[in-house]
C-alpha atoms as a PDB file:
ATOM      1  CA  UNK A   1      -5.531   9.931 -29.496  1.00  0.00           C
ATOM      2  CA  UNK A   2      -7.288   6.649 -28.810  1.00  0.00           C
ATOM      3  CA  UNK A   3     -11.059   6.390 -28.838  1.00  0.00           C
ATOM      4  CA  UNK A   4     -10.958   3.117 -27.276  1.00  0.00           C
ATOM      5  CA  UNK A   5     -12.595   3.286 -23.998  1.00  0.00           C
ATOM      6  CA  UNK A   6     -10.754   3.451 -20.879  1.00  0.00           C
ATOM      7  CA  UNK A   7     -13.539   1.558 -18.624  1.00  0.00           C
ATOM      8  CA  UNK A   8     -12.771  -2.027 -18.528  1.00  0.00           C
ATOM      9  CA  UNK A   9     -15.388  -4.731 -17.499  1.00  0.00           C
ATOM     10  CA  UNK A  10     -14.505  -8.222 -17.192  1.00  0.00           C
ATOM     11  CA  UNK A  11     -17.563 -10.515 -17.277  1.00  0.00           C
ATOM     12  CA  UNK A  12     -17.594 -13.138 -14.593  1.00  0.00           C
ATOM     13  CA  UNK A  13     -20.867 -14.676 -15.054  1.00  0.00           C
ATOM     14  CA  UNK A  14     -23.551 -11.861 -13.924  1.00  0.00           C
ATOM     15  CA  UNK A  15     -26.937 -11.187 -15.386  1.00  0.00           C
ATOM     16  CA  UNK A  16     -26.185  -7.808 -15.308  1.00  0.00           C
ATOM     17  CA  UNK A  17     -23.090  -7.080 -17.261  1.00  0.00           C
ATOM     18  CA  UNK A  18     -24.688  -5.706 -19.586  1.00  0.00           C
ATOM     19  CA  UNK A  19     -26.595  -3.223 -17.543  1.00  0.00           C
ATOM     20  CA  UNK A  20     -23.675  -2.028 -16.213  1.00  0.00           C
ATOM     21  CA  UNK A  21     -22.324  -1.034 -19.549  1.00  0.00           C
ATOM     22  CA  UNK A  22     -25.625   0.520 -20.059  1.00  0.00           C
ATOM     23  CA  UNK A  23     -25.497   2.376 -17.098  1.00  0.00           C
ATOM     24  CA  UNK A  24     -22.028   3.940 -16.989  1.00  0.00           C
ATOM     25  CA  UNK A  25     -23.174   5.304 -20.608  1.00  0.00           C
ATOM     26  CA  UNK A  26     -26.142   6.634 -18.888  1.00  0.00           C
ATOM     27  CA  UNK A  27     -23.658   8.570 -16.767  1.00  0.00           C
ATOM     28  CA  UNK A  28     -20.992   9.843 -19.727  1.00  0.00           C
ATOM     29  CA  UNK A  29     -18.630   6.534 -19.841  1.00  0.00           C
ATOM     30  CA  UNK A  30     -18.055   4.255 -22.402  1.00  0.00           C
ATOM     31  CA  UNK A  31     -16.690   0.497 -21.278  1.00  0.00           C
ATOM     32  CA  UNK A  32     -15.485  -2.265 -23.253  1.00  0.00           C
ATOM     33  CA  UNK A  33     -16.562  -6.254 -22.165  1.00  0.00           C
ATOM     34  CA  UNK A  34     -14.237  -8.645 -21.855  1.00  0.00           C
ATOM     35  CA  UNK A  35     -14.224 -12.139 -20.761  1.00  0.00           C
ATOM     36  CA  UNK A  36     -11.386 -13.347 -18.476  1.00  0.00           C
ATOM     37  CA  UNK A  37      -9.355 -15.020 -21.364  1.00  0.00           C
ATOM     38  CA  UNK A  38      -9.503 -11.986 -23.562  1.00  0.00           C
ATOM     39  CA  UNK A  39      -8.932  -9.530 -20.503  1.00  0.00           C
ATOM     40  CA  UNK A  40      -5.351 -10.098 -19.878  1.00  0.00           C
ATOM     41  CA  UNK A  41      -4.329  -9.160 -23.545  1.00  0.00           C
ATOM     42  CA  UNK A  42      -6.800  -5.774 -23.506  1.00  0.00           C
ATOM     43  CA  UNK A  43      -5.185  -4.736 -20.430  1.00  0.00           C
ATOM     44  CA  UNK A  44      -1.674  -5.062 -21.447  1.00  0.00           C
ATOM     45  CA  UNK A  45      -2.153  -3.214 -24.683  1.00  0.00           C
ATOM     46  CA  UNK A  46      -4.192  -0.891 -24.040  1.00  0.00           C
ATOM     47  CA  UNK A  47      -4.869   2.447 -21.540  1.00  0.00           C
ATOM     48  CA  UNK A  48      -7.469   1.511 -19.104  1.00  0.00           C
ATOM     49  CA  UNK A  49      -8.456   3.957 -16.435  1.00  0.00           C
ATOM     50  CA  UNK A  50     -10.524   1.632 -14.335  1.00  0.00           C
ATOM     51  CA  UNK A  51     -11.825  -2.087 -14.005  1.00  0.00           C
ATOM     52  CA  UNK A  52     -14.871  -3.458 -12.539  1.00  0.00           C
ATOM     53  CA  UNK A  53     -15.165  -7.262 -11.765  1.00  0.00           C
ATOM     54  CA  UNK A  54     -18.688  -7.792 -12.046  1.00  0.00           C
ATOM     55  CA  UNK A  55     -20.597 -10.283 -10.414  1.00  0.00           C
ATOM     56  CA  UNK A  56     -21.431 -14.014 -11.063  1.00  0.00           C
ATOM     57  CA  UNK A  57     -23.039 -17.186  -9.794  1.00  0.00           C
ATOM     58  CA  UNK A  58     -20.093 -18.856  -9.274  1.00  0.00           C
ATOM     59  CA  UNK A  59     -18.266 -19.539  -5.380  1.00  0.00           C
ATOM     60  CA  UNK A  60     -14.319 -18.410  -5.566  1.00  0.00           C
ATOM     61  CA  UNK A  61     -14.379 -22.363  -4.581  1.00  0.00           C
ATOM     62  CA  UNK A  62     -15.601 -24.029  -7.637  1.00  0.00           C
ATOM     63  CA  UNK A  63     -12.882 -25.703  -9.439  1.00  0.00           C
ATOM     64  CA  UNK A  64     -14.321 -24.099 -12.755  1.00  0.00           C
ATOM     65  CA  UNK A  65     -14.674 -20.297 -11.153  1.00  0.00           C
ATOM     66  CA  UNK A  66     -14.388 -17.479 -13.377  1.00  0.00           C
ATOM     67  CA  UNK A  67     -10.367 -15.896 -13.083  1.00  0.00           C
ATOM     68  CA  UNK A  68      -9.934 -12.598 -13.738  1.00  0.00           C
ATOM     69  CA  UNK A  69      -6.268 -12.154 -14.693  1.00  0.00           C
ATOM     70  CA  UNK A  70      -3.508 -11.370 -11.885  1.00  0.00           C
ATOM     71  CA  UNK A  71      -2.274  -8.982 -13.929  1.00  0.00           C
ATOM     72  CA  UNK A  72      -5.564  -6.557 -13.479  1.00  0.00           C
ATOM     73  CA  UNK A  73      -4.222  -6.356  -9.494  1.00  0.00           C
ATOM     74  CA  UNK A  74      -1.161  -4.925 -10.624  1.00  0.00           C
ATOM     75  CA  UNK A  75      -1.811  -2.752 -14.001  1.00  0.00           C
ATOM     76  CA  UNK A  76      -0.244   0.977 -13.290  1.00  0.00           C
ATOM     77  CA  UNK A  77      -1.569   4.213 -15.570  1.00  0.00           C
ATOM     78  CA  UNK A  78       1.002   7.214 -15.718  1.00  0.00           C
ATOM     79  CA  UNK A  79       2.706   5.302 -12.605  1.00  0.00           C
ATOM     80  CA  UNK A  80      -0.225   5.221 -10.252  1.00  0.00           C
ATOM     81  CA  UNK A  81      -2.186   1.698  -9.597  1.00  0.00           C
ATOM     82  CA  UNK A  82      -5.788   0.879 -11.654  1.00  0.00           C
ATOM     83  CA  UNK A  83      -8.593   1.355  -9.275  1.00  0.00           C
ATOM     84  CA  UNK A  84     -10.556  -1.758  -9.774  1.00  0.00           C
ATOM     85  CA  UNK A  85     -14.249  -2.419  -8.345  1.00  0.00           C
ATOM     86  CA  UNK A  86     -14.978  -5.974  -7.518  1.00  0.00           C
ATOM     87  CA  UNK A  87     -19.257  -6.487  -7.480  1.00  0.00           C
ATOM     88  CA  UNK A  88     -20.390  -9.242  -5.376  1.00  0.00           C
ATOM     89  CA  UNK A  89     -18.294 -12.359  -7.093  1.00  0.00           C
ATOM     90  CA  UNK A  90     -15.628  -9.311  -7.987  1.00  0.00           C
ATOM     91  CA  UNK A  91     -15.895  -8.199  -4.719  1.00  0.00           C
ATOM     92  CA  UNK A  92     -15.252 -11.888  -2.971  1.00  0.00           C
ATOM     93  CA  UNK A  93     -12.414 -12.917  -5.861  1.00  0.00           C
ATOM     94  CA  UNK A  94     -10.350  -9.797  -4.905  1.00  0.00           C
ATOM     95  CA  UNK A  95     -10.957 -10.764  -1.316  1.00  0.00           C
ATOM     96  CA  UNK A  96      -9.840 -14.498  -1.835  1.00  0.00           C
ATOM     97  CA  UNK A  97      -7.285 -13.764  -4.042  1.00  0.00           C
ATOM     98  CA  UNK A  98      -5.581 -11.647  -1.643  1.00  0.00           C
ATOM     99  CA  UNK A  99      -5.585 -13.696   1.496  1.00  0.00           C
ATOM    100  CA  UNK A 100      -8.533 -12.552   3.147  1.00  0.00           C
ATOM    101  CA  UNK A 101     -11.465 -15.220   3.714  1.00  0.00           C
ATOM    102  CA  UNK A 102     -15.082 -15.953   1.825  1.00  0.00           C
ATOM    103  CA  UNK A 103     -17.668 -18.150   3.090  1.00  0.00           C
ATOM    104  CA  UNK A 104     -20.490 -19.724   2.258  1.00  0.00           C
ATOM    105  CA  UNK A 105     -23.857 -17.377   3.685  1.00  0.00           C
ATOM    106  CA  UNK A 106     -25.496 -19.368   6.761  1.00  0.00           C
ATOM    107  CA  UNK A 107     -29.000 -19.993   5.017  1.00  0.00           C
ATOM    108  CA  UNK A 108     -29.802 -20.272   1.327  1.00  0.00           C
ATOM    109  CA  UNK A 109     -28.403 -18.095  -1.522  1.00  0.00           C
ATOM    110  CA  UNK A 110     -29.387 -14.182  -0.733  1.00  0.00           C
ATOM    111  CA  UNK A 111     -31.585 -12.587  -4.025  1.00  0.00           C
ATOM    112  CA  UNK A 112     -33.258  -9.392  -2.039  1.00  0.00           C
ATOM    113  CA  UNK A 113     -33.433  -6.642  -1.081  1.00  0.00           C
ATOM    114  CA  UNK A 114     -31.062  -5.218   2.013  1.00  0.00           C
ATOM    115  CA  UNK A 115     -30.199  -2.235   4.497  1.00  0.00           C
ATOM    116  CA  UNK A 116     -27.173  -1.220   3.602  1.00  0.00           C
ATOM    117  CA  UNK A 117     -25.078   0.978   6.618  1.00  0.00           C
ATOM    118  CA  UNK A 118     -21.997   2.701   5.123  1.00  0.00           C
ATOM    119  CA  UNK A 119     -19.201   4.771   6.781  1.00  0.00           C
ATOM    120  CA  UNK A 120     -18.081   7.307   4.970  1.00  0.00           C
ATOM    121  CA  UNK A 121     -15.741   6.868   1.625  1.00  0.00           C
ATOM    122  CA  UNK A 122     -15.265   8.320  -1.549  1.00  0.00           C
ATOM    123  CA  UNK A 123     -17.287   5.551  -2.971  1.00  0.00           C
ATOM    124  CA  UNK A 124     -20.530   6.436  -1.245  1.00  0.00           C
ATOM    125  CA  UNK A 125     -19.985  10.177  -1.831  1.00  0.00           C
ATOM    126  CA  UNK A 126     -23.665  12.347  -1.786  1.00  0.00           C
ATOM    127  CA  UNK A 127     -25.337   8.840  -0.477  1.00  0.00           C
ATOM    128  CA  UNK A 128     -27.115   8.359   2.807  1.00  0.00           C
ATOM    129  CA  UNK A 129     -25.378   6.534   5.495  1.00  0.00           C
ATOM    130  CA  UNK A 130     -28.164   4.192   5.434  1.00  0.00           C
ATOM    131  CA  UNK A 131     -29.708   3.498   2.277  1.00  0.00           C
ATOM    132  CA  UNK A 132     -31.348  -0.018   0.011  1.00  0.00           C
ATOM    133  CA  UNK A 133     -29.291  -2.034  -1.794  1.00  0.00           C
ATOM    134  CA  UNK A 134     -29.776  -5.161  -4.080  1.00  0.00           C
ATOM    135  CA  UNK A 135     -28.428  -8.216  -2.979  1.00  0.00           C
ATOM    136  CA  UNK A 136     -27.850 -11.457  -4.763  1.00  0.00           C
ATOM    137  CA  UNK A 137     -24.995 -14.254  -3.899  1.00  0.00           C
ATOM    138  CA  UNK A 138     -24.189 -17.184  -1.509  1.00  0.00           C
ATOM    139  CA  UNK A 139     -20.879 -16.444  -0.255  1.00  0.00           C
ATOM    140  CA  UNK A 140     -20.278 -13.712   1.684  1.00  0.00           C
ATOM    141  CA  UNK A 141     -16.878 -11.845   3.169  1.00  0.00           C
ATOM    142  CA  UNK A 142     -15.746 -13.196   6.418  1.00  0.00           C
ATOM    143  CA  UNK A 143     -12.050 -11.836   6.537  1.00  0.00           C
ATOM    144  CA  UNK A 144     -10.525  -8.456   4.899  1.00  0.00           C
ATOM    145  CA  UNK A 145      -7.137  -8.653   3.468  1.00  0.00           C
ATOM    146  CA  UNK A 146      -4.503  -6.851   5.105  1.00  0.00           C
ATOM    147  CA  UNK A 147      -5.009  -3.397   4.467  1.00  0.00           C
ATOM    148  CA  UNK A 148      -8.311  -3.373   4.476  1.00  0.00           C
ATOM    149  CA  UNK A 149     -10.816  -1.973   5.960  1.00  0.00           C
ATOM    150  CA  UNK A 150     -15.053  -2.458   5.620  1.00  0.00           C
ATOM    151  CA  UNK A 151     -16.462   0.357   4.622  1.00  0.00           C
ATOM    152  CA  UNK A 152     -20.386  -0.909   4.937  1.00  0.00           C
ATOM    153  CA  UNK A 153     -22.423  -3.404   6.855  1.00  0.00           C
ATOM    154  CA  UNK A 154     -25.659  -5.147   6.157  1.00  0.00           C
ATOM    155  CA  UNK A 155     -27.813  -7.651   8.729  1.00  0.00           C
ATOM    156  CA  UNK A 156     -25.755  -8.552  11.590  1.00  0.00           C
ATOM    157  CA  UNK A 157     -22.460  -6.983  10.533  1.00  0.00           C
ATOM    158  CA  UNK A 158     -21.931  -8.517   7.255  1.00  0.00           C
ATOM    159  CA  UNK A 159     -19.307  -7.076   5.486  1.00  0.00           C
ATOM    160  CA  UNK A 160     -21.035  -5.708   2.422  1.00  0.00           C
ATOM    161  CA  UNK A 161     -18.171  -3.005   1.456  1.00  0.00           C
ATOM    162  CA  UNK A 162     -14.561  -3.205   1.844  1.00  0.00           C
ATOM    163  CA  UNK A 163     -11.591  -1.005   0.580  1.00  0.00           C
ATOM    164  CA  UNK A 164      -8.202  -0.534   0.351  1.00  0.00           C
ATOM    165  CA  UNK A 165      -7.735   2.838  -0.797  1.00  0.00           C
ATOM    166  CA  UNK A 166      -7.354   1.251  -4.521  1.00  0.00           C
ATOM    167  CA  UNK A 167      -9.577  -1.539  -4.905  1.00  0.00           C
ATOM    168  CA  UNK A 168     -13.135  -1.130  -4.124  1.00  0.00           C
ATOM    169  CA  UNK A 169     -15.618  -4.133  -3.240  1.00  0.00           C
ATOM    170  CA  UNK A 170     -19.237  -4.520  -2.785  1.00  0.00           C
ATOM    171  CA  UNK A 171     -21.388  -7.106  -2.339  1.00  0.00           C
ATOM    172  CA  UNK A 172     -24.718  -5.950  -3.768  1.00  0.00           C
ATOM    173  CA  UNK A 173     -25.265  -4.790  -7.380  1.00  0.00           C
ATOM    174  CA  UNK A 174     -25.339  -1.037  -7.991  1.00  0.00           C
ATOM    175  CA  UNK A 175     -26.098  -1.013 -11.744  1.00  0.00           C
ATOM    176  CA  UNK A 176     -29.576  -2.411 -10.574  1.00  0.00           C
ATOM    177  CA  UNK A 177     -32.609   0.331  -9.383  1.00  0.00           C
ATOM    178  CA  UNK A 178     -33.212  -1.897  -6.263  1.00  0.00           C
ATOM    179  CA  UNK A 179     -29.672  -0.205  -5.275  1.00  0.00           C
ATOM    180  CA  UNK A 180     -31.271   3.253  -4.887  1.00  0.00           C
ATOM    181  CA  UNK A 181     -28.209   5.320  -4.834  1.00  0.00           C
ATOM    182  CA  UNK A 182     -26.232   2.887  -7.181  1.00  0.00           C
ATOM    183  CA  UNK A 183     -25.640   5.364  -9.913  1.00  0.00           C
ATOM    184  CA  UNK A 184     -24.348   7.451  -7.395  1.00  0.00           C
ATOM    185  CA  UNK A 185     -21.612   4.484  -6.573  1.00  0.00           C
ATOM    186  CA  UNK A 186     -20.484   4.148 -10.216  1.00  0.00           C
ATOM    187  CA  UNK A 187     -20.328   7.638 -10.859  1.00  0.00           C
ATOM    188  CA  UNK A 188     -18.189   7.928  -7.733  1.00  0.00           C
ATOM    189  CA  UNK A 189     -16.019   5.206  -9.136  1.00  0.00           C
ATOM    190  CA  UNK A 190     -15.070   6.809 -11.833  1.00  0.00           C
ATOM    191  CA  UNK A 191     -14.592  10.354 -10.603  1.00  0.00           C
ATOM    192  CA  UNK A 192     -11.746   7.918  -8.020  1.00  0.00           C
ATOM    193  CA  UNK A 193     -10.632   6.829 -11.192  1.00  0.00           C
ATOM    194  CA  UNK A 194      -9.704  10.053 -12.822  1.00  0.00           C
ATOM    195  CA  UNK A 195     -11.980   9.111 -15.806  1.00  0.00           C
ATOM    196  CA  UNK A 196     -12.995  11.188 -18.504  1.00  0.00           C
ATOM    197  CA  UNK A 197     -16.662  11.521 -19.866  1.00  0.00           C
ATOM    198  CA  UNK A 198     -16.571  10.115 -23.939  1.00  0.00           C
ATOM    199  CA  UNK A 199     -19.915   9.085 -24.542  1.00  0.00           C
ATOM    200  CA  UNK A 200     -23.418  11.311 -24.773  1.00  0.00           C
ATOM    201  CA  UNK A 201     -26.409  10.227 -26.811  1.00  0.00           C
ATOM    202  CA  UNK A 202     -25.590  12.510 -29.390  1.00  0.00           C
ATOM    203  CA  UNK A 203     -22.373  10.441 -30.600  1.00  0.00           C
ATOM    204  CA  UNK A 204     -24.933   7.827 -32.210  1.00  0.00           C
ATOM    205  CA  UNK A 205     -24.969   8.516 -35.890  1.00  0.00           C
ATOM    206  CA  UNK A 206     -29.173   8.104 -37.030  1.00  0.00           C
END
């Protein structure tokens, strides 16, 4: 049996990449980092249980944007589609890249602190229907793709969550501690994602 891990993220730019890696261990998972060049190889030759686009300065509009592969939209385990969770530039690329519309937020690039309102999903299962959340981007989800359907709001109705049953998006960071119930989220994710735990603090040989 393979002890490669089955928890793929594919770096897009973000600060925090590494913290998510960091966290998922926290919570039993082992991930492997890939950049967007390297990802499309990894995924075809290996099993991979879920992906997570994380986030990134970047607009979907810049002619040098960060491209996840096409083929992580369409990569099947034991028949069934990869669930795949887009974070704030993940969440927006999936968005784009599927028909539905980003824009550029009406004042200057939001780095804060929100109030997030959810509605109820596997994703925010054993989290408050209103809860804090870390934001940090300047474009923001105007129009879902067909098929789906937001899933939580922040301000004046912006669409901060979105799903379509297989693909997960949100626009605030929940590998951060300003996203209270974050670790929650990710845990969530991967329960969705029929993942296994492989990693506990004991593994590491002193």
């Amino acid at each position: 049996m393979s002890r490669l891990p089955k928890v793929a993220i594919i770096e897009l730019g973000c600060q925090y990449t590494l913290l998510i890696a960091r966290v998922l261990r926290e919570i039993g998972f082992r991930s492997v980092i890939l950049d967007p060049q390297r990802a499309a190889h990894w995924l075809q030759n290996n099993e991979v249980r879920a992906i997570i686009l994380s986030g990134g300065a970047a607009s979907v509009y810049d002619a040098e944007a960060p491209q996840p592969p096409d083929a992580a939209l369409s990569l099947l385990h034991a028949g069934k589609p990869v669930p795949i969770l887009g974070i704030c530039y993940g969440m927006q690329w999936i968005a784009q890249h599927l028909h539905g519309r980003v824009q550029p937020i009406a004042s200057t690039r939001e780095y804060c602190e929100a109030h997030l309102s959810i509605i109820s999903d596997r994703l925010f299962k054993e989290t408050p229907f209103k809860q804090t959340v870390w934001m940090n981007h300047g474009d923001s989800v105007a129009t879902l793709p067909d098929g789906f359907k937001a899933i939580g709001f922040t301000g004046m109705d912006t669409i901060a969550a979105m799903t379509n049953g297989i693909f997960w998006g949100v626009q605030f960071h929940p590998e951060v501690t300003h996203t209270v119930h974050g670790k929650t989220m990710l845990k969530n994710f991967m329960d969705i994602a029929g993942c296994e735990k492989d990693w506990k603090a004991s593994s590491l040989v002193s």
